[in-house]
Protein backbone atom coordinates (compact mmCIF):
# COMPACT_ATOMS: atom_id res chain seq x y z
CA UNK A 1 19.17 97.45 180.25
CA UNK A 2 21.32 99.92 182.19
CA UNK A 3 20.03 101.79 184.96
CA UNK A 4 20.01 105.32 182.69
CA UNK A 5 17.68 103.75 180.26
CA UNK A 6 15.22 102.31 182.58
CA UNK A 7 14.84 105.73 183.65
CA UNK A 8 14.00 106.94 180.31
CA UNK A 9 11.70 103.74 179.55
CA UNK A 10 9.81 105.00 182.64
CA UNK A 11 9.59 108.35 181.61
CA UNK A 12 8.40 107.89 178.43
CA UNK A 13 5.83 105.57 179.59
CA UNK A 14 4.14 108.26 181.74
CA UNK A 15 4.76 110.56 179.10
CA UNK A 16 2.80 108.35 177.07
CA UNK A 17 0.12 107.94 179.96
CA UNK A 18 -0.52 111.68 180.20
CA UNK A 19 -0.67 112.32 176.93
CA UNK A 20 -3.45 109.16 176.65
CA UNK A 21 -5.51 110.59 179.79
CA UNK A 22 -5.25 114.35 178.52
CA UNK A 23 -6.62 113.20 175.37
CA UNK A 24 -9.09 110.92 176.60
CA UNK A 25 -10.24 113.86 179.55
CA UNK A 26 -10.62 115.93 176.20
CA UNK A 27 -13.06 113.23 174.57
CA UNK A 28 -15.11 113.27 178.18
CA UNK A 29 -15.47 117.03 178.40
CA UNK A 30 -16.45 117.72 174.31
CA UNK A 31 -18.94 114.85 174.98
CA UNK A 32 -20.36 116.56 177.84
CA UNK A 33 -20.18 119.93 176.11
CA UNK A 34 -22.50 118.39 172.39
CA UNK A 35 -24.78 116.66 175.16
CA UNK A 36 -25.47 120.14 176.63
CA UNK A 37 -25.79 121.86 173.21
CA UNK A 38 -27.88 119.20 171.68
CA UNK A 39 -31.37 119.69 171.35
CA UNK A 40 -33.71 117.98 173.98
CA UNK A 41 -35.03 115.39 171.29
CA UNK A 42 -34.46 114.36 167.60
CA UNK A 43 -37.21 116.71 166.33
CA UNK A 44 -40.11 115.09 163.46
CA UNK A 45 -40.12 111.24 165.44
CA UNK A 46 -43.22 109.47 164.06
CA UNK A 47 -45.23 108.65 167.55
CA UNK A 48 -47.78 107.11 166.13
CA UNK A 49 -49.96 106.32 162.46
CA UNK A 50 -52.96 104.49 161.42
CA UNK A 51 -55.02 104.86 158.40
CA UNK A 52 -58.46 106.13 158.18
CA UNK A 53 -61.40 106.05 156.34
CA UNK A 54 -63.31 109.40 155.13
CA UNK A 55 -61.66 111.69 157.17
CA UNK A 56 -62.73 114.92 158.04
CA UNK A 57 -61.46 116.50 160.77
CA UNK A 58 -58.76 115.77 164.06
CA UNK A 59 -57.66 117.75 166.38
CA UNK A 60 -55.26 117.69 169.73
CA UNK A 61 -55.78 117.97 173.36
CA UNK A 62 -52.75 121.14 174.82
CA UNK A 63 -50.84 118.19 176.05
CA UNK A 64 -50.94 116.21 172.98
CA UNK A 65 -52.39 112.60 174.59
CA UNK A 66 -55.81 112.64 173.14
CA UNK A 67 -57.14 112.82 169.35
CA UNK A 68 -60.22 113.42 168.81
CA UNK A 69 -61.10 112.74 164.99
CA UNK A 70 -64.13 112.76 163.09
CA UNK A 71 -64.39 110.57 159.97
CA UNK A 72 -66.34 108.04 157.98
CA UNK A 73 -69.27 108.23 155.50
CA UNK A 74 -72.21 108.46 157.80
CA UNK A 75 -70.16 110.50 160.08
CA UNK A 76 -68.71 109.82 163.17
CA UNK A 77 -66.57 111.03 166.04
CA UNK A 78 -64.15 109.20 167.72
CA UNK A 79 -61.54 109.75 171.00
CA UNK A 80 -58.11 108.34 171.25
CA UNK A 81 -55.82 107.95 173.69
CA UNK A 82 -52.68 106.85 171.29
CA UNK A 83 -49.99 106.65 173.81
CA UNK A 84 -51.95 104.28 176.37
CA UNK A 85 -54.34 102.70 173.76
CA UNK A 86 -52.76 103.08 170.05
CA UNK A 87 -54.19 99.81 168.46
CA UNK A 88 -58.64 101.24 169.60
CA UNK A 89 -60.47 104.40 170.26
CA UNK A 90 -61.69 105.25 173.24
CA UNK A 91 -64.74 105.53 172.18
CA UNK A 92 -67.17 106.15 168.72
CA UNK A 93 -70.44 108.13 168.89
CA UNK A 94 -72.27 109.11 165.57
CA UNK A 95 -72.21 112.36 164.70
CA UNK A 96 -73.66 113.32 161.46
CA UNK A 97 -72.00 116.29 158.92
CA UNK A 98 -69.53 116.89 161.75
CA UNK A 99 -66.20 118.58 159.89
CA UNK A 100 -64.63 120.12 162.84
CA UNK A 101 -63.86 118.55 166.64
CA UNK A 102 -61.83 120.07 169.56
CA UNK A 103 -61.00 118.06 172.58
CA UNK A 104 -59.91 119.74 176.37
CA UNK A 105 -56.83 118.78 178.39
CA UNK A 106 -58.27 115.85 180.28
CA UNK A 107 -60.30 114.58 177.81
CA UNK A 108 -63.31 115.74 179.37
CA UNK A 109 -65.20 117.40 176.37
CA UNK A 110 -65.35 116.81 173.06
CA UNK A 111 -66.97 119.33 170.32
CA UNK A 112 -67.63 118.57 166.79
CA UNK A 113 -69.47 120.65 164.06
CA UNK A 114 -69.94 121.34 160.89
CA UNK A 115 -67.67 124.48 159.81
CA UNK A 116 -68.75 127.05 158.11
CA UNK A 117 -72.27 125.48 156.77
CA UNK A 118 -75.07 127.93 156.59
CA UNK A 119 -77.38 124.58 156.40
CA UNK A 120 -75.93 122.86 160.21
CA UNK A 121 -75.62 125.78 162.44
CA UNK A 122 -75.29 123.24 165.41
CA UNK A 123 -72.63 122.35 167.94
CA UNK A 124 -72.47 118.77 169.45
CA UNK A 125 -70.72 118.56 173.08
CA UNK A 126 -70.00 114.91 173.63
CA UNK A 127 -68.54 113.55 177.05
CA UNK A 128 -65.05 112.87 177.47
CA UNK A 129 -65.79 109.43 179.25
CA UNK A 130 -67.99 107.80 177.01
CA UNK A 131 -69.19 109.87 174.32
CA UNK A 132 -72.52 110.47 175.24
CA UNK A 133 -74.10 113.75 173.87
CA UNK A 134 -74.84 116.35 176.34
CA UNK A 135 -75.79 118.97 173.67
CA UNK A 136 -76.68 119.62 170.38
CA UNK A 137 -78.28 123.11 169.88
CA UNK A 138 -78.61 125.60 167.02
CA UNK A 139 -76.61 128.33 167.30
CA UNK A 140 -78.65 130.53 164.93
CA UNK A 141 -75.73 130.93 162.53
CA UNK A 142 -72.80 128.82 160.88
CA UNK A 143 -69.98 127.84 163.15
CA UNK A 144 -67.02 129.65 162.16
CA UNK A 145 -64.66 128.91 164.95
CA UNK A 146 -64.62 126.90 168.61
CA UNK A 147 -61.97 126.04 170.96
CA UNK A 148 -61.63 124.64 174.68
CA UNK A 149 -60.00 126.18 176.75
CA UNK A 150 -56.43 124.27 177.87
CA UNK A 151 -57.95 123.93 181.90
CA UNK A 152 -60.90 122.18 179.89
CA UNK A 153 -63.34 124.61 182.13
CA UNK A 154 -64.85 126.64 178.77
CA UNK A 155 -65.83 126.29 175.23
CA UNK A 156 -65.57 129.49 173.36
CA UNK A 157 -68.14 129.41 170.09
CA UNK A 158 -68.28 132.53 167.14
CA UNK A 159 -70.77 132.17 164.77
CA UNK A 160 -71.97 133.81 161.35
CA UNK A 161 -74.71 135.55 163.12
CA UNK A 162 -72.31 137.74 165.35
CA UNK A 163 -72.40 136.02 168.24
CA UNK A 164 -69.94 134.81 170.71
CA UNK A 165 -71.26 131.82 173.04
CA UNK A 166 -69.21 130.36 176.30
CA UNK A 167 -70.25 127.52 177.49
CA UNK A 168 -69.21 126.25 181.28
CA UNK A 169 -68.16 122.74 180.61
CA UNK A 170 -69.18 119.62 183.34
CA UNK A 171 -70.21 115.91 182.69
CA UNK A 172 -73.98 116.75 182.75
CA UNK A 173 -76.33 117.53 179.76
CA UNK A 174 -77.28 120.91 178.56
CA UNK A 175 -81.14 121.55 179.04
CA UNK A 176 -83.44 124.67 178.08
CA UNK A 177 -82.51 128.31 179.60
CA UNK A 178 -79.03 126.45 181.19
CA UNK A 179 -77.15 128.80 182.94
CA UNK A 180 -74.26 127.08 182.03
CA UNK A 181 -74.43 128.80 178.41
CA UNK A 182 -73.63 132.50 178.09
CA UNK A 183 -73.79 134.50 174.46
CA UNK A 184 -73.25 137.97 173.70
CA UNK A 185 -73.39 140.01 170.05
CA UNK A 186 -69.89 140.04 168.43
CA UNK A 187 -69.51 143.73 166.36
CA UNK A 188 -68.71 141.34 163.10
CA UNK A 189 -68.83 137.79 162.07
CA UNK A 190 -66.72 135.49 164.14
CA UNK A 191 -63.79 134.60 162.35
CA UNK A 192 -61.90 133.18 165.37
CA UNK A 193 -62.03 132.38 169.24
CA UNK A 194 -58.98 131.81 171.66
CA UNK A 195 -58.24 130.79 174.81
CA UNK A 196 -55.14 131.34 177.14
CA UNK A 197 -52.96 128.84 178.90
CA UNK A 198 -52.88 130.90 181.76
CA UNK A 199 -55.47 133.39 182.72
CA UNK A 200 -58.81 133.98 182.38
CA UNK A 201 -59.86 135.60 179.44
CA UNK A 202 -60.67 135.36 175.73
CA UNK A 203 -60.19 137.02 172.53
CA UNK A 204 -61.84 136.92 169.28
CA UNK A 205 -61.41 138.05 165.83
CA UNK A 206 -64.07 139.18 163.23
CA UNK A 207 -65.09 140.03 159.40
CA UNK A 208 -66.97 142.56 158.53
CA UNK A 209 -67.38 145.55 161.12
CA UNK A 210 -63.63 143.80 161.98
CA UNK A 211 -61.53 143.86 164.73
CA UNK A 212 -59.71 141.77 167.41
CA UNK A 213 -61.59 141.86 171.11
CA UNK A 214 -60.54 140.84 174.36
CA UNK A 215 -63.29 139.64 176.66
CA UNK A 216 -63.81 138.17 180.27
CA UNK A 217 -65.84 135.05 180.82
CA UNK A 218 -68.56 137.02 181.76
CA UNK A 219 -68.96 138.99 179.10
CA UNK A 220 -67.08 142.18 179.51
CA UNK A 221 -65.09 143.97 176.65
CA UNK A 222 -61.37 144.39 178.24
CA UNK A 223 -60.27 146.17 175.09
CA UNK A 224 -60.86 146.11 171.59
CA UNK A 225 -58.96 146.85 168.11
CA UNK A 226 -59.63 149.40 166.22
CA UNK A 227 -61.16 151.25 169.44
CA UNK A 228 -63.49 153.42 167.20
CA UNK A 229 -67.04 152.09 165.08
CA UNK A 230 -66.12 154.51 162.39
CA UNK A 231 -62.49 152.69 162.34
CA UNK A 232 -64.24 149.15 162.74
CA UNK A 233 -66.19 149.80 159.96
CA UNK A 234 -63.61 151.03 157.75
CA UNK A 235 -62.20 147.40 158.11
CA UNK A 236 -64.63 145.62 157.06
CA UNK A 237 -63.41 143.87 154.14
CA UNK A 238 -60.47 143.25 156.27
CA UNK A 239 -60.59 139.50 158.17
CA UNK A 240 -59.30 139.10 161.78
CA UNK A 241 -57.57 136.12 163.63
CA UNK A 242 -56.35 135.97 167.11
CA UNK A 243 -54.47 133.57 169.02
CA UNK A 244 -52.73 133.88 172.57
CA UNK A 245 -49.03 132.89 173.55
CA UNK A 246 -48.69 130.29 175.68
CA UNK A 247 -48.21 132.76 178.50
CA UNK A 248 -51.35 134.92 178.22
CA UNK A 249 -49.27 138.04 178.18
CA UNK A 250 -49.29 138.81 174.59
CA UNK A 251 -51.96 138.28 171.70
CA UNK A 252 -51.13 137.85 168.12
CA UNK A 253 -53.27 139.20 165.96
CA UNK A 254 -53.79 138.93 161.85
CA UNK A 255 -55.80 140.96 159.07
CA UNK A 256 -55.73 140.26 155.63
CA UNK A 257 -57.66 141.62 152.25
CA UNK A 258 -60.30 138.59 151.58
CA UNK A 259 -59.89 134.70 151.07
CA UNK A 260 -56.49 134.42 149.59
CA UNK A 261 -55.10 136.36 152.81
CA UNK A 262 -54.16 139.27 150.64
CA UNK A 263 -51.89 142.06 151.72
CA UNK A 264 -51.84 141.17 155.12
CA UNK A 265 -50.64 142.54 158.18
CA UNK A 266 -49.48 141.53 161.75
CA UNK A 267 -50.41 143.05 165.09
CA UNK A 268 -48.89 142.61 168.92
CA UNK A 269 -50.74 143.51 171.86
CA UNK A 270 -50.43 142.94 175.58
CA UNK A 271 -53.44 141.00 176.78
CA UNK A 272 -53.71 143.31 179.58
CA UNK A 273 -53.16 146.82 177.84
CA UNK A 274 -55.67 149.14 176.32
CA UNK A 275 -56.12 147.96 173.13
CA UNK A 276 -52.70 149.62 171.47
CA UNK A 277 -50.57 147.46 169.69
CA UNK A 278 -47.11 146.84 170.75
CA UNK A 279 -45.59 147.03 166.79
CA UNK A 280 -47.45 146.12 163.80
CA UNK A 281 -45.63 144.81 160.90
CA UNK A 282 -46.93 144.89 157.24
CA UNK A 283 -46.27 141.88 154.89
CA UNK A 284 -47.02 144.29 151.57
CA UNK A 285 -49.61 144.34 148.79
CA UNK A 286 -48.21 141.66 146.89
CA UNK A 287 -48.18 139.18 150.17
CA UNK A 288 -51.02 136.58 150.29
CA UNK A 289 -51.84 133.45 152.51
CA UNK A 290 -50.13 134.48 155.80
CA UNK A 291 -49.50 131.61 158.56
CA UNK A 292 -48.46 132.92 161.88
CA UNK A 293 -47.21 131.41 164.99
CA UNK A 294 -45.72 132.92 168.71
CA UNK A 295 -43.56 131.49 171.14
CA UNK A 296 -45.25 130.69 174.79
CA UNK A 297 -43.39 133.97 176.13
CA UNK A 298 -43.83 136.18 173.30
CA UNK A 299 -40.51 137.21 172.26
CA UNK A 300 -40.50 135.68 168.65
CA UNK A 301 -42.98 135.34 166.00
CA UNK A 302 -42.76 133.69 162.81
CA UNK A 303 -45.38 133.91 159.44
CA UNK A 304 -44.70 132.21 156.11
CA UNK A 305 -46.71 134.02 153.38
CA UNK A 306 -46.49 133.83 149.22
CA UNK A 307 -45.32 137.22 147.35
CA UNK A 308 -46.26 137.56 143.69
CA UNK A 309 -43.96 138.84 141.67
CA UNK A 310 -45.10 139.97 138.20
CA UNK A 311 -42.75 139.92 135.37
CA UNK A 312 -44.75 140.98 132.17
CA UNK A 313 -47.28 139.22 131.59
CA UNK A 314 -46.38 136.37 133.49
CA UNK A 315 -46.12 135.79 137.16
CA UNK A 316 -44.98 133.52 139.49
CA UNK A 317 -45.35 133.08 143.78
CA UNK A 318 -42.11 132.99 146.03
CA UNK A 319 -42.70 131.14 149.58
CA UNK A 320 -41.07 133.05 152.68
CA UNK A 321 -40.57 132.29 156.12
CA UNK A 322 -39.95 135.45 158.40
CA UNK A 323 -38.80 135.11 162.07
CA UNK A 324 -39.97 138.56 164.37
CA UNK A 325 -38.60 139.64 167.56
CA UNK A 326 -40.79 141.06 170.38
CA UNK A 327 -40.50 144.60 169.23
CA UNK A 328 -41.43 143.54 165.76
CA UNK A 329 -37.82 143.69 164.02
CA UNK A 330 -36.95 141.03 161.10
CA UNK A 331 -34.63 138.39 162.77
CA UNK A 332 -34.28 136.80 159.28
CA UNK A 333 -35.82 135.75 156.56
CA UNK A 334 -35.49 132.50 154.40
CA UNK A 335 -37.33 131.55 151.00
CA UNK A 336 -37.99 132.20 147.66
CA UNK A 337 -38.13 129.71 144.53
CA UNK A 338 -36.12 127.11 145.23
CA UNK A 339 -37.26 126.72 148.84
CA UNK A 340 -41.17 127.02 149.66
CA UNK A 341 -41.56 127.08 153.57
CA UNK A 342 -45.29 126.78 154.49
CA UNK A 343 -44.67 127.25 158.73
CA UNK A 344 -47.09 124.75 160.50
CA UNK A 345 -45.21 125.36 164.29
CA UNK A 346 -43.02 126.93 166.31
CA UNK A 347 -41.84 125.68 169.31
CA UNK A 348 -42.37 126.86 172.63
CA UNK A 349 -39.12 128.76 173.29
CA UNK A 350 -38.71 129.34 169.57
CA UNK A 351 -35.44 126.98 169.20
CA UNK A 352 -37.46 125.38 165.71
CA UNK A 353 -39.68 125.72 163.25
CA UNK A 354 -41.57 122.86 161.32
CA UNK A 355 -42.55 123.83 157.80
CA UNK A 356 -43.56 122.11 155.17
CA UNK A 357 -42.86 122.40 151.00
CA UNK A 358 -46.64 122.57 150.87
CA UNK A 359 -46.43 118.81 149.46
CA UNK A 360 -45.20 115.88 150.62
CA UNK A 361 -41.83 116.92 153.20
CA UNK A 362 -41.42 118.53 156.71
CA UNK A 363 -38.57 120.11 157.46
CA UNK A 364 -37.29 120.78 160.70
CA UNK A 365 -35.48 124.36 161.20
CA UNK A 366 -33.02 125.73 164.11
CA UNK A 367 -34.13 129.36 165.52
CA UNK A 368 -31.13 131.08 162.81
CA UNK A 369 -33.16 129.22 159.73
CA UNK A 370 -30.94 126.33 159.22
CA UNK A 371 -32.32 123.28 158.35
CA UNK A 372 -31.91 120.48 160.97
CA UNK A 373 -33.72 117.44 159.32
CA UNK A 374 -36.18 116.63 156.37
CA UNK A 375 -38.97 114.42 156.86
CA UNK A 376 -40.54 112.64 153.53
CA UNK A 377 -44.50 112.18 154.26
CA UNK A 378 -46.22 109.13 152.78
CA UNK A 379 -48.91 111.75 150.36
CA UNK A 380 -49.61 115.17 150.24
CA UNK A 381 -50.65 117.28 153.21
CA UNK A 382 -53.96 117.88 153.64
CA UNK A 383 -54.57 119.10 157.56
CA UNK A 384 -52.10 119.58 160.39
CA UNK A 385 -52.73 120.56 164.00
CA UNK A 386 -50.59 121.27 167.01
CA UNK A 387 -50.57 120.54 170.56
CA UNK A 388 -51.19 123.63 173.04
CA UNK A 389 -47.79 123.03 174.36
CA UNK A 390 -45.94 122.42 171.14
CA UNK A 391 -44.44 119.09 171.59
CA UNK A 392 -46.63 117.16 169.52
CA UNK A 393 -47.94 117.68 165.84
CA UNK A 394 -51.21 115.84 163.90
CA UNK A 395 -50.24 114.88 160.14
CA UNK A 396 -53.11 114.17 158.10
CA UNK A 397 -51.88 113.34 154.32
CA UNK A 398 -54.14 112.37 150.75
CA UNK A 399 -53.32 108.56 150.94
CA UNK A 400 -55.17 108.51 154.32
CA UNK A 401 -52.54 108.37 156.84
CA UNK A 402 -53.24 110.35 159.82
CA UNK A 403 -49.54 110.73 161.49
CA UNK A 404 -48.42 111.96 165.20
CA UNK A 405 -45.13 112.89 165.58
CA UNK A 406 -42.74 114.53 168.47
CA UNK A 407 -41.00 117.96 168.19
CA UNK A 408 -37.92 117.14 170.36
């Protein structure tokens, strides 16, 4: 090989070299660039299953560890630790006609009642530790509502006979005259009770005399919705929820027409304002069975709802899902016959959406409404529940399967 070609041998062999590290560099860097636009975690992972046997009720602690489910014939309510014990509950304590449970962030407390029943106007407070009772009182009326609050320090209770009872929470039992239980009249029946994250405070929601209140845990009215009695009562047919973003800065509020959620419509309000909403936003006459969810800041909210649509004499129900900014403008919107979005959770930050066809799937959608996964369930849905901080959803499905799955 003369000297002239070994030159060009060489020089195509770092040609070749560069070209093979450029190329390879390129590999590195698009690698590094999917890993940083990936999502934190595959969203819908089954955590953890197991069947059960007359279930009636399960719900999540804000962090997701602990279920608390009640189940069985004879009733009974049970608390489980499924990431550090999967395979046995913590404990079992009987607890007869209970439909309902809620269980605090540490495990601490555990409620169970009977919701709704005109017949067992009671709430049960069991002890995080071992499932002894520490109360079980009338309340004078049927339980509509009751949650813990996420710092496990409350128990917020709204009843059928207008009243709104806070109980302090501890490890000791409830006697006769304990100052540990507060209760003040509610304008209306309590349709719903919720807590913050952060913050000290509580809001409700009522039927009848309706509105959506804001209240301290001593008692005091911060602000209320409609401000007036004369616009209260003008409401009345109308049914309020209320729930709190993860912040405590806003509070979502719903009304709708009567059971079937008819003609409903959305509120925002600050939680420290005067009782003005932020934007309202109206779903329409023909709207029925409203979900709604908001992200832990505020900025988004989504709500699935039916719309009737009459043609003739015939008519048939399209599903929507509707993503809502913080001033109350339409993002998007996504549904209709061919795909029925039920929304069961939004994350956090708003990045997804899980949904359900109201049957036996989950899907999984990106903040712009595209569909990132499909998950087939093993029967049809019959209860869901999400943790406080959104990372972990409860499945419960007709065959008897109670699921837990991560959000990513």
């Amino acid at each position: 090989m003369t000297k002239r070609n070994r030159k060009l041998w060489i020089s195509f062999a770092l040609s070749l070299a560069l070209v093979f590290l450029a190329v390879w560099g390129l590999k590195i860097a698009v690698r590094h660039a999917a890993a940083r636009l990936a999502p934190p975690g595959r969203p819908l992972t089954l955590l953890w299953t197991r069947r059960v046997n007359g279930f009636h009720g399960a719900a999540l602690s804000p962090q997701g560890e602990l279920v608390a489910l009640s189940s069985g014939a004879k009733g009974t309510v049970s608390l489980w630790h499924w990431r550090t014990q999967p395979g046995h509950p913590l404990w079992t304590h009987p607890a007869t006609n209970a439909s309902s449970v809620a269980v605090g962030a540490t495990g601490a407390s555990v409620l169970a009642w009977a919701a709704l029943d005109p017949n067992q106007p009671d709430i049960t407070i069991l002890r995080g530790a071992d499932g002894a009772t520490l109360a079980h009182q009338s309340l004078g009326g049927a339980v509509w509502d009751a949650e813990i609050s996420a710092d496990g320090a409350y128990a917020g209770i709204v009843t059928g006979g207008k009243t709104l009872y806070l109980y302090t929470l501890s490890d000791q039992p409830y006697v006769s005259g304990d100052k540990r239980i507060q209760h003040w009249p509610l304008g209306g029946i309590g349709n719903s009770v919720a807590f913050p994250t952060l913050g000290s405070f509580l809001v409700t929601g009522t039927w009848n005399d309706s509105s959506v209140a804001c209240y301290t845990p001593r008692g005091t009215c911060l602000w209320q919705y409609p401000e007036g009695a004369a616009a209260r009562h003008a409401l009345s047919s109308r049914l309020f929820t209320a729930q709190i973003c993860g912040s405590g800065r806003y509070v979502l509020g719903m009304s709708s027409g009567n059971v079937r959620g008819s003609n409903p419509t959305l509120y925002l309000w600050r939680s420290d304002g005067g009782g003005n909403p932020v934007w309202k936003s109206t779903l329409g006459e023909d709207a029925f069975y409203p979900t709604a969810r908001i992200t832990q800041s505020g900025d988004f909210v989504a709500v699935s709802y039916l719309r009737q649509i009459v043609r003739g004499n015939q008519s048939l129900s399209e599903h929507h899902l509707r993503l809502l900014d913080r001033a109350g403008n339409i993002v998007w919107e996504r549904g209709g016959l061919l795909f029925p979005p039920d929304l069961i959770a939004l994350s956090p930050d708003g990045s997804r959406l899980i949904v359900s066809d109201g049957k036996k799937t989950l899907f999984a959608l990106r903040h712009d409404g595209h569909i990132l996964r499909r998950y087939p369930l093993p029967g049809l849905l019959r209860q869901t529940a999400v943790s406080a901080d959104g990372r972990v959803l409860l499945v419960y499905t007709g065959d008897g399967t109670l699921s837990l799955f991560g959000l990513g």
